[in-house]
Protein backbone atom coordinates (compact mmCIF):
# COMPACT_ATOMS: atom_id res chain seq x y z
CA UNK A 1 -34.89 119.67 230.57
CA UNK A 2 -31.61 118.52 232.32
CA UNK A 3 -28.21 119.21 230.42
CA UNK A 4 -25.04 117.70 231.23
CA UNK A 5 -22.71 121.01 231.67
CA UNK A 6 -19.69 121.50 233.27
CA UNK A 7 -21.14 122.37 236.48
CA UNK A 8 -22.18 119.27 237.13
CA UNK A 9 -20.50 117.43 240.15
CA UNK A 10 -19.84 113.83 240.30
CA UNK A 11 -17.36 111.30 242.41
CA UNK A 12 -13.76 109.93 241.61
CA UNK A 13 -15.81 106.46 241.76
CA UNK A 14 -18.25 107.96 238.94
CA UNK A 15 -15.15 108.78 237.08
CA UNK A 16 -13.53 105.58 237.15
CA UNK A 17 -16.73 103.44 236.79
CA UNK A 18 -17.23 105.87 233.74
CA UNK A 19 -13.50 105.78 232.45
CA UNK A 20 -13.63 101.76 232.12
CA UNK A 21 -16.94 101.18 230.60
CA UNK A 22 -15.50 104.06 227.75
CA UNK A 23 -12.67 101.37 227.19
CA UNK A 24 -14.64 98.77 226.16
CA UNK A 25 -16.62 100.53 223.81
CA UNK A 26 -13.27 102.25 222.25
CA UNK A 27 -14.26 102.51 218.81
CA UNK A 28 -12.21 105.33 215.41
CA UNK A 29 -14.24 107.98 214.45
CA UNK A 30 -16.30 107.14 211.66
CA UNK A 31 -17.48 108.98 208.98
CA UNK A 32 -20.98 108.98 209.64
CA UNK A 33 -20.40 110.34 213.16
CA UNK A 34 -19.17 113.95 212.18
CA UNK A 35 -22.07 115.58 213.61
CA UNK A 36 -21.12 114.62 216.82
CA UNK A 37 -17.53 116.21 215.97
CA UNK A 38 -18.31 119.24 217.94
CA UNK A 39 -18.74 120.87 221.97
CA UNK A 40 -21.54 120.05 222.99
CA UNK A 41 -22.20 124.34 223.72
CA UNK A 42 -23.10 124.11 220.25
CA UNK A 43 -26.54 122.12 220.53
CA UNK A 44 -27.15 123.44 223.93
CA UNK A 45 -26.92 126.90 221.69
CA UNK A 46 -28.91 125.15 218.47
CA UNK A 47 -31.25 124.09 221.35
CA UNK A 48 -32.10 127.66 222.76
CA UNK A 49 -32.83 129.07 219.05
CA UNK A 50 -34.87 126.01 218.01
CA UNK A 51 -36.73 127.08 221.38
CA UNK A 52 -36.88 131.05 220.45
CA UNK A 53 -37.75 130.15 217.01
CA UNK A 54 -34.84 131.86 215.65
CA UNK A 55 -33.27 128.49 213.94
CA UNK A 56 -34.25 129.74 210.46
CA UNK A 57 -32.37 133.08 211.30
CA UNK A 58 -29.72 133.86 208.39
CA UNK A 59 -26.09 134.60 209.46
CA UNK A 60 -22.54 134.43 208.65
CA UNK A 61 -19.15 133.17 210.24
CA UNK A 62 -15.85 133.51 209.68
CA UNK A 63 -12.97 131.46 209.75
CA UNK A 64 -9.76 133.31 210.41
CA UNK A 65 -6.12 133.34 212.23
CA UNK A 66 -4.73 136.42 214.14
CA UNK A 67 -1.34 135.82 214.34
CA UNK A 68 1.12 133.64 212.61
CA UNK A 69 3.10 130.94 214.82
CA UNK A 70 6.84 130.72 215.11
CA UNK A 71 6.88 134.58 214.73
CA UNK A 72 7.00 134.09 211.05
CA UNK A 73 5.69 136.35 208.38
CA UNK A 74 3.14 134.52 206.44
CA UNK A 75 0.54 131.06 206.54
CA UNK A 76 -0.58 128.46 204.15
CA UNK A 77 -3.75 127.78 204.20
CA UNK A 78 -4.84 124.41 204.18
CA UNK A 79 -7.68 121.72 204.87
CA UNK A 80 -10.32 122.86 202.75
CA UNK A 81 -10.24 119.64 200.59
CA UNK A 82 -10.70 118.14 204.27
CA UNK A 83 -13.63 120.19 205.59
CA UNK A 84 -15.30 119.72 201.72
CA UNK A 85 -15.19 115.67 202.46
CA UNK A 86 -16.86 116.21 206.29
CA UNK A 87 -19.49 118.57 205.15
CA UNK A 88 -20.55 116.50 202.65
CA UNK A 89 -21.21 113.60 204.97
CA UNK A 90 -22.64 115.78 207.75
CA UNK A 91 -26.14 113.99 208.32
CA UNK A 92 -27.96 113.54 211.50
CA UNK A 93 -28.79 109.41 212.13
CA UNK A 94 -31.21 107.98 214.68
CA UNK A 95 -28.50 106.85 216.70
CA UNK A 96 -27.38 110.16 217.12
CA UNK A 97 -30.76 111.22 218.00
CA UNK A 98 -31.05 108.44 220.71
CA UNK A 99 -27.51 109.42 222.34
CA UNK A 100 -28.81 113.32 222.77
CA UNK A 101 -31.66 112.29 224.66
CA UNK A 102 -29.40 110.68 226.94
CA UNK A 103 -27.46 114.05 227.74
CA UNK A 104 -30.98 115.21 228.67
CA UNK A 105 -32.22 116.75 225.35
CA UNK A 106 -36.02 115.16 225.49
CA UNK A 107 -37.55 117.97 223.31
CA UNK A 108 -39.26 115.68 220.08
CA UNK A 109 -40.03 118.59 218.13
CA UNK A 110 -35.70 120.10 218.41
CA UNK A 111 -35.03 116.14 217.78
CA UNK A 112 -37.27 115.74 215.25
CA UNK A 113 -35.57 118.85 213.35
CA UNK A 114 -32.13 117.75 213.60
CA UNK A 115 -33.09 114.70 212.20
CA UNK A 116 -34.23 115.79 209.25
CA UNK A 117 -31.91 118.58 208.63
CA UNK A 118 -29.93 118.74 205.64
CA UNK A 119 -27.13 121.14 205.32
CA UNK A 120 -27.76 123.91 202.75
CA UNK A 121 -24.69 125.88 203.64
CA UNK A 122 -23.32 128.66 201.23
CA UNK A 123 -19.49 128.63 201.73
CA UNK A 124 -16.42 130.32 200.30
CA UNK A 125 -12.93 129.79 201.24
CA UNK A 126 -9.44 129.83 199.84
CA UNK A 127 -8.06 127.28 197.80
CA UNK A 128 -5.27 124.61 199.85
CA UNK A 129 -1.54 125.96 199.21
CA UNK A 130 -3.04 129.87 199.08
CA UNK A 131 -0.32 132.46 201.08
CA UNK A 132 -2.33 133.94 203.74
CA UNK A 133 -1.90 136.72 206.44
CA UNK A 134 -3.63 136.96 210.08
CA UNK A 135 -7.11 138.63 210.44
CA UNK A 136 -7.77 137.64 206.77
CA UNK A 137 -11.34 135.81 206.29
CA UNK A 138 -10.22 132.35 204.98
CA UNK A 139 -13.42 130.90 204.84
CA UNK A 140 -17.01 132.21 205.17
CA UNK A 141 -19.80 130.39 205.89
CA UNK A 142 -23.55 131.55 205.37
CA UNK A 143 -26.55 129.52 206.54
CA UNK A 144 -29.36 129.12 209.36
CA UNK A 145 -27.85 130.21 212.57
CA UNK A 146 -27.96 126.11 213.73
CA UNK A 147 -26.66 124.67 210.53
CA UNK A 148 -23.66 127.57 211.09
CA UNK A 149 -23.01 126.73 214.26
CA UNK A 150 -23.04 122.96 213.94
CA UNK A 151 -20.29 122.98 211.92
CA UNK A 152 -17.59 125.39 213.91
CA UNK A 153 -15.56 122.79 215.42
CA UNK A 154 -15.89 120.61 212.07
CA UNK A 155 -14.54 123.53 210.08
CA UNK A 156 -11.75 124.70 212.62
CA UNK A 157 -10.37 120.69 212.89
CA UNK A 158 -9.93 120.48 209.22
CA UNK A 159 -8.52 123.94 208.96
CA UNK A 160 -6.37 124.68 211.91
CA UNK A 161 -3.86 121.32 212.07
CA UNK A 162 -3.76 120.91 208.15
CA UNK A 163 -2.42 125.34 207.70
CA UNK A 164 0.19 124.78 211.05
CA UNK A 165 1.78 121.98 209.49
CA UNK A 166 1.97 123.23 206.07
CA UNK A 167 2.97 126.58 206.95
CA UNK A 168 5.59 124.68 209.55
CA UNK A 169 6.70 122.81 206.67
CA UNK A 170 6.98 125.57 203.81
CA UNK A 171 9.23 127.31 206.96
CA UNK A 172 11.65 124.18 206.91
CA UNK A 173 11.73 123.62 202.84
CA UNK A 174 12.83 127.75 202.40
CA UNK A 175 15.38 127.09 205.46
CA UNK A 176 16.93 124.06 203.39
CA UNK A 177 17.59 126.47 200.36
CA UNK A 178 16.38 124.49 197.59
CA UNK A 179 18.02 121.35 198.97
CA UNK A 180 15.91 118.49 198.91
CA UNK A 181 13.38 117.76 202.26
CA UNK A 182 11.96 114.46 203.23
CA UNK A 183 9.09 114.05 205.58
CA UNK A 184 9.65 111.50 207.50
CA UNK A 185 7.04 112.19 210.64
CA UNK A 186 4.65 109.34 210.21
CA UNK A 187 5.46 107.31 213.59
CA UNK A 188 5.88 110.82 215.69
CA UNK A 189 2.30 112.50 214.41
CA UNK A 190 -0.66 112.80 217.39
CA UNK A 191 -2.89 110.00 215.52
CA UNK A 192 -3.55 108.35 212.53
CA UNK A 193 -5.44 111.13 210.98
CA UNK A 194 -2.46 113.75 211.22
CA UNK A 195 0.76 111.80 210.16
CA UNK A 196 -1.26 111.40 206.84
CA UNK A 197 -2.80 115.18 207.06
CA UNK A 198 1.13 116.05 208.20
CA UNK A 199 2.63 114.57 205.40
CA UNK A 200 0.10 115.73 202.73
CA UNK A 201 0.66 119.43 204.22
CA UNK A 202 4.87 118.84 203.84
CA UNK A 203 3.78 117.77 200.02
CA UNK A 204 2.06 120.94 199.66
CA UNK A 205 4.56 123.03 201.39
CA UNK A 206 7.39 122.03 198.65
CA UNK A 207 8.89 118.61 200.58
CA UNK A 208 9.91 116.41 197.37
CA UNK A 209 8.11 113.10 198.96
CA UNK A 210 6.98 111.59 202.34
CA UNK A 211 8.23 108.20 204.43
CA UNK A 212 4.13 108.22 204.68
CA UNK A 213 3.13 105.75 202.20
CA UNK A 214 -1.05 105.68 202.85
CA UNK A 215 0.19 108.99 201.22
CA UNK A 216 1.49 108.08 198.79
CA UNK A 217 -1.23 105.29 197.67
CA UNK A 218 -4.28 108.04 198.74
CA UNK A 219 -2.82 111.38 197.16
CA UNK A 220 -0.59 109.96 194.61
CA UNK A 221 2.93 111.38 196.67
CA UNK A 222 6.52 110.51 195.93
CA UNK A 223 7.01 107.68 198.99
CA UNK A 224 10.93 107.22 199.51
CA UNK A 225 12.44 104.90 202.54
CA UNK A 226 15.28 102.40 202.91
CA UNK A 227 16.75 100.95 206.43
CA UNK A 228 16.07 101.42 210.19
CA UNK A 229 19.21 100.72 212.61
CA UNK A 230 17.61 97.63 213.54
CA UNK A 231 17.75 96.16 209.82
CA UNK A 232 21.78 96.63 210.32
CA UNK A 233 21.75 95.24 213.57
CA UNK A 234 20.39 92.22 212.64
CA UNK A 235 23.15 91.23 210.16
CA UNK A 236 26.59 89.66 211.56
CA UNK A 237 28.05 92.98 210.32
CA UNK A 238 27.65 96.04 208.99
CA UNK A 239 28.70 95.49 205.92
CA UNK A 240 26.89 92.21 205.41
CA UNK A 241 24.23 94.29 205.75
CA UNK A 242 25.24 97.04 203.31
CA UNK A 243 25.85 94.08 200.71
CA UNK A 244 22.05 92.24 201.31
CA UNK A 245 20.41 95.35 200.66
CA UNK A 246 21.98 96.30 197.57
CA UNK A 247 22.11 93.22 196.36
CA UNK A 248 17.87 93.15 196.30
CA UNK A 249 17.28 97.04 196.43
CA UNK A 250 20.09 98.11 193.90
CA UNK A 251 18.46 101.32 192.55
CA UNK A 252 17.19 102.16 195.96
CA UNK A 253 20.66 102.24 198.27
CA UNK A 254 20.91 104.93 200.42
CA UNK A 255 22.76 103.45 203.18
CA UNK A 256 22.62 104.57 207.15
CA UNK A 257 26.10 105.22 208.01
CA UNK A 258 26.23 105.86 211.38
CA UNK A 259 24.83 102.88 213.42
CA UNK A 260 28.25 101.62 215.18
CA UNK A 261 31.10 104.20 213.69
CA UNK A 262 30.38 106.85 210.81
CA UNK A 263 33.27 107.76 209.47
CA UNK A 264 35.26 104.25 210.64
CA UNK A 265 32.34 102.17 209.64
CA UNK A 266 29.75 103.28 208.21
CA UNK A 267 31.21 105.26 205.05
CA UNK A 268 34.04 102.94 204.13
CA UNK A 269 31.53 99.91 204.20
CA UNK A 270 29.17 102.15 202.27
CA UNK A 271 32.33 102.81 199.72
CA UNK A 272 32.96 99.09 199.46
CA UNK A 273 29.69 98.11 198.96
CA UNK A 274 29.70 100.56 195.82
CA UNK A 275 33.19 99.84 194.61
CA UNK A 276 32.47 95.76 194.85
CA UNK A 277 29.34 95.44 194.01
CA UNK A 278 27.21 98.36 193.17
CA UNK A 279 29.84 99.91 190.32
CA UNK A 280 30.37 96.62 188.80
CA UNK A 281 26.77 95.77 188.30
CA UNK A 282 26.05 98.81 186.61
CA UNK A 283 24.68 100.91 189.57
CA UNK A 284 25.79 103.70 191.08
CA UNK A 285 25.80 104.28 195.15
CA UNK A 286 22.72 106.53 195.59
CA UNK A 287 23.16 108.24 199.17
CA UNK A 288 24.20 107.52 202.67
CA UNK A 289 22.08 108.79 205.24
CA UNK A 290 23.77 110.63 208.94
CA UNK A 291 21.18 110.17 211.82
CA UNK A 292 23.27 111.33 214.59
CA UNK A 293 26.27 113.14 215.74
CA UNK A 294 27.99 116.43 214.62
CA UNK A 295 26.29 116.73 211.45
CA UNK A 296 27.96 119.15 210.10
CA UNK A 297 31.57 117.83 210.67
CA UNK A 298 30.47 114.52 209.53
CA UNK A 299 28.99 115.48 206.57
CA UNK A 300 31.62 117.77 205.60
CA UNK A 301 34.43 114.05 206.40
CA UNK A 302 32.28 111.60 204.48
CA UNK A 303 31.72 113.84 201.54
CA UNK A 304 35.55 114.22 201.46
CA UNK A 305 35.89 110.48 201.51
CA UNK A 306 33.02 109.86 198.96
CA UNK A 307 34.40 112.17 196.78
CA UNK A 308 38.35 110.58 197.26
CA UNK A 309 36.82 107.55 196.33
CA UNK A 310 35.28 108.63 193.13
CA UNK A 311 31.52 109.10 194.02
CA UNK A 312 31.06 111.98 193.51
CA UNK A 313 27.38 111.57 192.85
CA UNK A 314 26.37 110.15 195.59
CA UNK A 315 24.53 112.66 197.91
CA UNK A 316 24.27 112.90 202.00
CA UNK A 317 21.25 113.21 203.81
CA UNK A 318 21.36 113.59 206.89
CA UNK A 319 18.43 113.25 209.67
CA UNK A 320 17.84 113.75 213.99
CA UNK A 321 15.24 116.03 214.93
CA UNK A 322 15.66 118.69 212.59
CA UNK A 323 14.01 121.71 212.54
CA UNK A 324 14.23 124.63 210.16
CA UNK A 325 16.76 126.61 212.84
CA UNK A 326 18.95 123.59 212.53
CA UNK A 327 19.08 123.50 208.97
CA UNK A 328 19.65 126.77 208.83
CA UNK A 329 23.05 126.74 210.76
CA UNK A 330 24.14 123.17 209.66
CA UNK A 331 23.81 125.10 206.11
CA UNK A 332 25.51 128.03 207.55
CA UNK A 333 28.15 125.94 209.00
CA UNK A 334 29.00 124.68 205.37
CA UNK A 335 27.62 121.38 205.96
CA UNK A 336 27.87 119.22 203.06
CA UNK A 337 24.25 118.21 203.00
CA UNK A 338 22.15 117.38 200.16
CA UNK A 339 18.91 116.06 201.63
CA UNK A 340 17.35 116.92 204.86
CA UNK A 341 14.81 114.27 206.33
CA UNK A 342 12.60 115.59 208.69
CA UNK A 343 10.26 114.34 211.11
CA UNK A 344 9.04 114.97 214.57
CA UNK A 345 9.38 118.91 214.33
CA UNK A 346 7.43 119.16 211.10
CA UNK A 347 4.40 116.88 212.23
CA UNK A 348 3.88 118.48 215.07
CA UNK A 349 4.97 121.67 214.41
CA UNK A 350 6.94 121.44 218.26
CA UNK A 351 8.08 125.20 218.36
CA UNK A 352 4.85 126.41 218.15
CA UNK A 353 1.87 123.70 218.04
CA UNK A 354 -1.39 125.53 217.77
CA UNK A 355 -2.28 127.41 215.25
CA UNK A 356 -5.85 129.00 216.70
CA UNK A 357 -7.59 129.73 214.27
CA UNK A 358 -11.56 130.83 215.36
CA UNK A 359 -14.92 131.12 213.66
CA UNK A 360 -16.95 133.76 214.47
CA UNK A 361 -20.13 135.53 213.86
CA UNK A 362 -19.84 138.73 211.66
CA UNK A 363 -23.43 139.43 210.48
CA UNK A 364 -27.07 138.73 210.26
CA UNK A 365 -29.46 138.48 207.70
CA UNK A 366 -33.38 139.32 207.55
CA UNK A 367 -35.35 139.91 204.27
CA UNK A 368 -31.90 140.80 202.13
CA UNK A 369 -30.78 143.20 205.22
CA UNK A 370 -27.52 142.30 206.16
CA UNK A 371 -26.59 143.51 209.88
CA UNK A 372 -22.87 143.51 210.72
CA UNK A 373 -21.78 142.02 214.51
CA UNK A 374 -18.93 142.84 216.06
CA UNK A 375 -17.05 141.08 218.26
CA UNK A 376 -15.36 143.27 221.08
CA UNK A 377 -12.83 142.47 223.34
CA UNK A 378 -9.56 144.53 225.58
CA UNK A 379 -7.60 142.90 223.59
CA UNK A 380 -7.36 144.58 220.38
CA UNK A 381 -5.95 141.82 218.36
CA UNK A 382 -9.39 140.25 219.25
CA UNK A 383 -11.58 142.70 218.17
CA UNK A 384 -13.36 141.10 214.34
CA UNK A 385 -13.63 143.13 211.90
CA UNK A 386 -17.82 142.96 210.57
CA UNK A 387 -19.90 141.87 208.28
CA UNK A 388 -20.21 139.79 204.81
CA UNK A 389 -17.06 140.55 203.00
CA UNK A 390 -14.49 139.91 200.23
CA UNK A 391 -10.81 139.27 200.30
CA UNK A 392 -8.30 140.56 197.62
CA UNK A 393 -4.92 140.63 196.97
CA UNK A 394 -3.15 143.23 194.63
CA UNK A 395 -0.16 141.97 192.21
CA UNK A 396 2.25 144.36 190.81
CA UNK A 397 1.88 143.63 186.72
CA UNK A 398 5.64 143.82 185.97
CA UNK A 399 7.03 141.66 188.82
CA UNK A 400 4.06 139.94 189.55
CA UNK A 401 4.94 140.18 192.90
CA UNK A 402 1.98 140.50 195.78
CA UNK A 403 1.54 144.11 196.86
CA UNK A 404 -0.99 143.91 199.89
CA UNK A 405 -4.18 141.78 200.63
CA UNK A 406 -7.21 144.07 201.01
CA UNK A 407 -10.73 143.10 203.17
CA UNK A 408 -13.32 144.89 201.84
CA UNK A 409 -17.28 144.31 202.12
CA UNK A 410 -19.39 142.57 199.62
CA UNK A 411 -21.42 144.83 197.87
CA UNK A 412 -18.00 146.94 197.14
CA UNK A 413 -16.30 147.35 193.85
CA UNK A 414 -12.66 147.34 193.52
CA UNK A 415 -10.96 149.97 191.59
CA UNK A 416 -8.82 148.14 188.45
CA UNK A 417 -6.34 151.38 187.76
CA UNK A 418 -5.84 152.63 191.04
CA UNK A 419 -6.47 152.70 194.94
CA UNK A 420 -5.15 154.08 197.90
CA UNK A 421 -4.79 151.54 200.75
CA UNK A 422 -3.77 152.46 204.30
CA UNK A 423 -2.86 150.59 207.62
CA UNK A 424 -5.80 149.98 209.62
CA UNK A 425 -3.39 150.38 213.36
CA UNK A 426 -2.35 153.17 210.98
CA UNK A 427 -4.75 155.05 209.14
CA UNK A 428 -2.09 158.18 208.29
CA UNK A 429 0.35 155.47 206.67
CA UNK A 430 -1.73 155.57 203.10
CA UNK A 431 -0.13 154.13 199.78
CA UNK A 432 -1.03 154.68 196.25
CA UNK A 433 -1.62 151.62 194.06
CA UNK A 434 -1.14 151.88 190.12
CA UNK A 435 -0.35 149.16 187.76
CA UNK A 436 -1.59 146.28 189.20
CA UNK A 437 -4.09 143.76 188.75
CA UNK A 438 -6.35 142.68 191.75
CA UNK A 439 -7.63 138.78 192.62
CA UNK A 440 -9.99 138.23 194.83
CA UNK A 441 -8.93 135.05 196.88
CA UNK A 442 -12.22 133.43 198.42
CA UNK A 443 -14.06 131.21 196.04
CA UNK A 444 -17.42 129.40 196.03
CA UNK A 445 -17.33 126.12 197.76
CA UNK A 446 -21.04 124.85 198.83
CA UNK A 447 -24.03 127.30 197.16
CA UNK A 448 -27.20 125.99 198.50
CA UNK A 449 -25.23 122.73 200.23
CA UNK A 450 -24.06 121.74 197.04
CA UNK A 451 -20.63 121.61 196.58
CA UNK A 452 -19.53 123.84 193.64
CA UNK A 453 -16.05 123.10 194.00
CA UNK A 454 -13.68 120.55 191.99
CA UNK A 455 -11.19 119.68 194.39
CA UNK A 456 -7.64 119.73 192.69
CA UNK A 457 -4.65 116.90 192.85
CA UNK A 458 -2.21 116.95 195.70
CA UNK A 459 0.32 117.20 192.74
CA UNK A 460 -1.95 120.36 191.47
CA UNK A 461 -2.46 122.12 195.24
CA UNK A 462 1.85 121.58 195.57
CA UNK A 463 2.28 123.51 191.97
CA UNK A 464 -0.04 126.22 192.95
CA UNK A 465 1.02 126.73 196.06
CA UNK A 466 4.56 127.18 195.04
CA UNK A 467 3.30 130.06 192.43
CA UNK A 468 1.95 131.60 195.58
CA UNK A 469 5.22 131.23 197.60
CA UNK A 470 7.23 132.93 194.20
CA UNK A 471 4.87 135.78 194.65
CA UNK A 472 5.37 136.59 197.94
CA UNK A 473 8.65 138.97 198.52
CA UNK A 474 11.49 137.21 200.04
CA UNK A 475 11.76 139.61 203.11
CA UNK A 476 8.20 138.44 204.05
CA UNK A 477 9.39 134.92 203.88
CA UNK A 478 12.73 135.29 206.06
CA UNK A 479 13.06 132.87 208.88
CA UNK A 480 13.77 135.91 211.50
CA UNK A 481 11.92 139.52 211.63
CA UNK A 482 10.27 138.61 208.94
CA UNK A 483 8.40 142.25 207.08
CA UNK A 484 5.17 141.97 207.90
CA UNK A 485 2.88 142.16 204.67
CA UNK A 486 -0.08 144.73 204.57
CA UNK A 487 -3.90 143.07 204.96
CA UNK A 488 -5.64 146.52 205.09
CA UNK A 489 -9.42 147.09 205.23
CA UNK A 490 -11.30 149.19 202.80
CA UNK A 491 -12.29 152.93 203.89
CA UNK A 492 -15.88 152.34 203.83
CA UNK A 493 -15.32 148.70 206.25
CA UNK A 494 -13.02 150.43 208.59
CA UNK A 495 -15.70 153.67 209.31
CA UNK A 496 -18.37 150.73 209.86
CA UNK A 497 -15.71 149.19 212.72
CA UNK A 498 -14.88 152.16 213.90
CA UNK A 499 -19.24 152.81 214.10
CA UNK A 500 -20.14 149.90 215.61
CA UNK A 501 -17.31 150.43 218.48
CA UNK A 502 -18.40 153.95 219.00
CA UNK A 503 -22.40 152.65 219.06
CA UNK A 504 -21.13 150.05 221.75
CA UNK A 505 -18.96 153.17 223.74
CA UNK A 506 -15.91 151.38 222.74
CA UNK A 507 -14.37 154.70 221.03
């Protein structure tokens, strides 16, 4: 049996030839292809148990982070709604069959089993808009060892992109302090698939609406927009412009100010329009939008002339490449800035635009006997902690504030009146819990490949996830040196690391 792996060596002709046959066959991703979603490691793997007759072997994953981009202090995890729709649809074809055989898999009997596998996954994960913390199990996957692996890169794709932007997002909402955000990132997003997974995150995250509107027809999302430059460049003048738009969009004018002269042009023309026709036909001048510029000095000039000229209600929003750091100081400099469109640096999350988030094995299961696995590496950070487990966080009852998030294995029971918790790169730094009430986080998603979960609205995931964000403590959610939360591991799962390392002479 030949396999196509990366050691194979072929010519800059081969590569070309191969290049410009691949463009004429340039076809989406379709929905029915998901099982080819994946590296191709993973059937070469699936391959070698099907051949050891280990493919009905029971084991677990899971799905974690372990560390949070931008150097901030928390995540929110998103995507499961995502990885619940591709899961569902994961089924083998004949077509797929016939393309493996080209890469040199010509075993019938491995062929014949993919073919007629059905997943029958059990799976647990967090709910979309749920606070999370590095190391934390997120999701958890339990299966045969093929069916498990088949589905890494599927589960990672939906997970990873979908909890960067949202987490990116929820960064630039707290920055704006409770001033409105727009997401506006549709044209700048890598792909079709992520401006709408971008701009469902910045729902989630607390944005008030989206330029996106797929989003707003799929998910049921506020969809706002008005002019481009170009729509103003195409009049005779600016404010011929101004007065076509209002005229036909009169409950809809937010005006872009700053295509020729901002404070010359653009806000007098937007104060004329109002005065002449806006006021008089019983509508008021909603906003004017600032794309360029000083931002802060210009918002601060027009909202002196707005307000000279009696409109006092009309708010500024102002967009160019913002970013949570630059809505931070614009706010800081006193900018007079009501709404913040944002784009490009939400989603894409520039600053920091991986999230790496990894699946791996923990444990293995034979006739009820679970076995933990470690994973061990120099770098500590990398080392997983083992075995089936549970995730739970602890709430203080009177603030109803998050305490800590504790990782505990399955079979353990959590105390309901007290517990002491302690820092697993710490073990002396122990804390007494009372008077709190615990939650465990994961819930049931597939049992038995059957999906056990009702997904919730977009409108739903943004309400809960905003409970979440009121939980967390505010010095966790700072934009710099953010506290760093406590995810500590029970007693009884840290002696089993701390066993298994010492068993492998890594003590």
């Amino acid at each position: 049996m030949y396999l196509h792996l990366y050691c194979d060596i072929i010519s800059s002709d081969t590569i070309v030839h191969h290049t410009i046959k691949n463009r004429k066959n340039d076809k989406m991703i379709k929905t029915n292809d998901l099982v080819f979603l994946t590296d191709l490691y993973e059937f070469t793997m699936a391959y070698t148990y099907f051949k050891e007759n280990r493919h009905e072997e029971i084991v677990y994953f899971d799905m974690f982070t372990r560390k949070v981009p931008n150097q901030g202090g928390y995540l929110i995890f998103n995507g499961l709604e995502k990885m619940i729709e591709s899961l569902k649809l994961f089924k083998f074809e004949q077509k797929h069959i016939d393309y493996l055989r080209t890469q040199g898999f010509d075993d019938e009997d491995f062929l014949d089993y993919l073919l007629n596998m059905t997943l029958n996954l059990d799976v647990w994960a967090v709910p979309d808009g749920t606070v999370v913390f590095p190391h934390e199990p997120l999701i958890t996957v339990k299966g045969t060892v093929i069916e498990a692996q088949l589905v890494e890169t599927l589960i990672l794709l939906s997970v990873n992109y979908s909890t960067l932007v949202t987490s990116k997002a929820s960064r630039i909402v707290n920055a704006a302090r409770g001033r409105a955000v727009l997401e506006f990132g549709a044209r700048r997003a890598h792909g079709y698939d992520a401006s709408l997974d971008g701009a469902r995150a910045a729902i989630i995250a607390g944005c008030y609406g989206t330029s996106h509107t797929l989003t707003g027809e799929k998910y049921g999302a506020q969809v706002s927009g008005t002019m481009a430059h170009s729509y103003i460049q195409l009049h005779d003048s600016e404010y011929e412009a101004f007065q076509a738009f209002c005229k036909h969009n009169p409950d809809n004018s937010v005006l872009l100010v700053d295509t020729y002269d901002t404070l010359k042009s653009g806000v007098p023309n937007a104060i004329k329009i109002a005065k002449e026709f806006l006021i008089p036909n019983g509508h008021r001048l909603k906003a004017i939008r600032l794309d360029s510029g000083d931002l802060a000095y210009l918002s601060k000039e027009a909202r002196k002339m707005l307000d000279e000229a009696g409109l006092k209600d009309c708010k500024i929003m102002a967009s160019n490449s913002l970013d949570e750091h630059l809505i931070d100081d614009l706010i800081y400099q006193g900018a007079a800035i009501d709404q913040f469109g944002v784009g490009e640096n939400l989603i894409t999350s520039k600053s920091d635009p991986v999230l790496g988030g990894v699946y791996k094995l923990v444990a293995q299961e034979h006739d009820g006997i679970i076995t933990p696995k470690i994973k061990v590496s120099d770098n500590i950070e990398k080392i997983t902690n083992p075995s089936y487990k549970r995730l739970y966080r602890f709430y203080d009852k009177d603030t109803n504030k998050a305490l800590a998030d504790y990782i505990a294995l399955a079979h353990e029971i959590i105390p309901e009146d007290e517990i002491t918790i302690f820092s697993s790169n710490a073990p002396w730094k122990r804390k007494t819990l009372t008077n709190y009430r615990v939650r465990e986080l994961q819930v049931p998603i597939f049992i038995k490949g059957e999906a056990v979960y009702e997904t919730p609205t977009l409108a739903e995931v943004s309400d809960y996830s905003k409970k979440e964000m009121d939980s967390i403590w505010e010095e966790v959610k700072r934009l710099h040196y953010p506290h760093q939360y406590y995810v500590d591991l029970s007693q009884e799962l840290y002696d089993l690391k701390l066993s298994l390392l010492h068993d492998l002479g890594q003590d």
